[in-house]
Protein backbone atom coordinates (compact mmCIF):
# COMPACT_ATOMS: atom_id res chain seq x y z
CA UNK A 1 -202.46 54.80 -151.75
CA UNK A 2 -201.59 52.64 -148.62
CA UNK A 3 -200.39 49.92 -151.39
CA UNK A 4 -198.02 52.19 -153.45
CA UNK A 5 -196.29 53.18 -150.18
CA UNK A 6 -196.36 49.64 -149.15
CA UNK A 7 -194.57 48.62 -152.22
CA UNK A 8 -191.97 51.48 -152.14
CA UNK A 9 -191.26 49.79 -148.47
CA UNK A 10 -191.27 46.66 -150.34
CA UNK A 11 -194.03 45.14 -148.04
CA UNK A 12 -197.44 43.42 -149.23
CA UNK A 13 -200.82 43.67 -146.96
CA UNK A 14 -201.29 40.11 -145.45
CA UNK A 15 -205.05 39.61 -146.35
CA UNK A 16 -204.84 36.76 -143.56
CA UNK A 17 -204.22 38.90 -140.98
CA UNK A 18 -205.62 41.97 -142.20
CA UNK A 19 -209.15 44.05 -141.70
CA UNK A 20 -211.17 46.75 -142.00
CA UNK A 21 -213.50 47.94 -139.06
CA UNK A 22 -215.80 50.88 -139.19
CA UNK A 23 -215.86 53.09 -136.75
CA UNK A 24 -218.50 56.39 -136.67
CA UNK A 25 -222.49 57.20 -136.53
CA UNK A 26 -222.83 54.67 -139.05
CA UNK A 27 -220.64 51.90 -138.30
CA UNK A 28 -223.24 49.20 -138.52
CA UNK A 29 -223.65 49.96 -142.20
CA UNK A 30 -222.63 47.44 -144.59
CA UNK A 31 -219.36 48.78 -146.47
CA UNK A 32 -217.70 48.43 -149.68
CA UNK A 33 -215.41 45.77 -150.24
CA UNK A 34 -211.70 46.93 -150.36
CA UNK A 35 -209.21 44.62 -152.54
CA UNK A 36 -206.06 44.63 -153.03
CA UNK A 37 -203.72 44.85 -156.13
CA UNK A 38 -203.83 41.82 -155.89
CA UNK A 39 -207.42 40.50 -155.95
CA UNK A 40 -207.83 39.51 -152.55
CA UNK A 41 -210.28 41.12 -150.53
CA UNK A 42 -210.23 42.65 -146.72
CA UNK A 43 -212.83 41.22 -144.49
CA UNK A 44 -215.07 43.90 -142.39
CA UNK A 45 -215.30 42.83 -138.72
CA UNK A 46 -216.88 44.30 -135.71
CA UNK A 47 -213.87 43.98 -133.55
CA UNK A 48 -210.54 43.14 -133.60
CA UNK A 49 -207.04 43.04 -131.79
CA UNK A 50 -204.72 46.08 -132.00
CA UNK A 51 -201.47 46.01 -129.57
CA UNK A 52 -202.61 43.89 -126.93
CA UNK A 53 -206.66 45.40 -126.75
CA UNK A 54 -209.60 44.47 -128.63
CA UNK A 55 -210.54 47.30 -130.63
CA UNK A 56 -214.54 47.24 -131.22
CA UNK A 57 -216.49 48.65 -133.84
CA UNK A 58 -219.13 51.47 -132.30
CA UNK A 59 -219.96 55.30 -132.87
CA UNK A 60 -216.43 56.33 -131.19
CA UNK A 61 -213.33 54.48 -130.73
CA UNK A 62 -213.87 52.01 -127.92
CA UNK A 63 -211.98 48.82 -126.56
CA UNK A 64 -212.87 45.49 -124.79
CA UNK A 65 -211.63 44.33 -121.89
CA UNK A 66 -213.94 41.36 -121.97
CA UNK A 67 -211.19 39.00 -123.42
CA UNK A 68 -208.31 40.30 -121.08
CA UNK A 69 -210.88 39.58 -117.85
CA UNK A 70 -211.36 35.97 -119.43
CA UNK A 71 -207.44 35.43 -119.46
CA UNK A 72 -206.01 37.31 -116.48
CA UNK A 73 -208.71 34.50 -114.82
CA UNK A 74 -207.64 31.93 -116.54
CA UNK A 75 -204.08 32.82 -115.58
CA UNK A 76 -204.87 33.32 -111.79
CA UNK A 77 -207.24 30.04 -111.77
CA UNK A 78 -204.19 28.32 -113.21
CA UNK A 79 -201.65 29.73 -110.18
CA UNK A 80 -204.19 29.40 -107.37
CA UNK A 81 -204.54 25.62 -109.05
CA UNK A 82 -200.78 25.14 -107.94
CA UNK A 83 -200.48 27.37 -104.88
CA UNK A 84 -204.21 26.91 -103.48
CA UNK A 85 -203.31 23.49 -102.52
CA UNK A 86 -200.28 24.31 -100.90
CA UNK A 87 -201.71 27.07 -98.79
CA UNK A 88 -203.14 26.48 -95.65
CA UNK A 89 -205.67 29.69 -95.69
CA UNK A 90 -208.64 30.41 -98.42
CA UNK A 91 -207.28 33.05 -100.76
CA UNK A 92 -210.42 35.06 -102.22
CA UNK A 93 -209.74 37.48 -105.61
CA UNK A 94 -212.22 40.04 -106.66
CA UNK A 95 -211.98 42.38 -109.36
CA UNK A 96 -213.55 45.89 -109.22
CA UNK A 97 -215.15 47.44 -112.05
């Protein structure tokens, strides 16, 4: 269905960048594999990037913030790298959970 609308759009899924996660009770279950008109198939994975936020794969609907921790540190590291040896006083960060 998502393919006949897609083609009256005149758009194609991009199996690249494309993928299925499971999300419910059972959403460590293996799954069918969906294809496309095409042949190609959709990988399953158990998380994945949806504007901006990993979206990961659980009982409910659930996102990470593991991987925007790892860059808003690498991004402040980065700064403080410049600035921190221009300052004359210790600048400590913390972030609260």
């Amino acid at each position: 269905m998502c393919e006949l609308e897609l083609d009256w759009l005149d758009m194609r899924i991009n199996t690249k960048k494309s993928c299925c996660l499971h999300v419910g009770p059972r959403f460590d279950l293996p799954c069918t594999a969906i294809t496309t008109s095409d042949g190609n198939s959709l990988r399953w994975v158990s998380e994945t990037r949806c504007l901006g936020t990993y979206v990961t794969a659980e009982r409910g609907i659930r996102h990470s913030v593991t991987n925007a921790k790892r860059s808003f540190h690498r991004a402040i590291n980065a700064v403080f790298g410049k600035v921190g040896r221009l300052a004359s006083e210790e600048v400590t960060l913390q972030l609260a959970e």
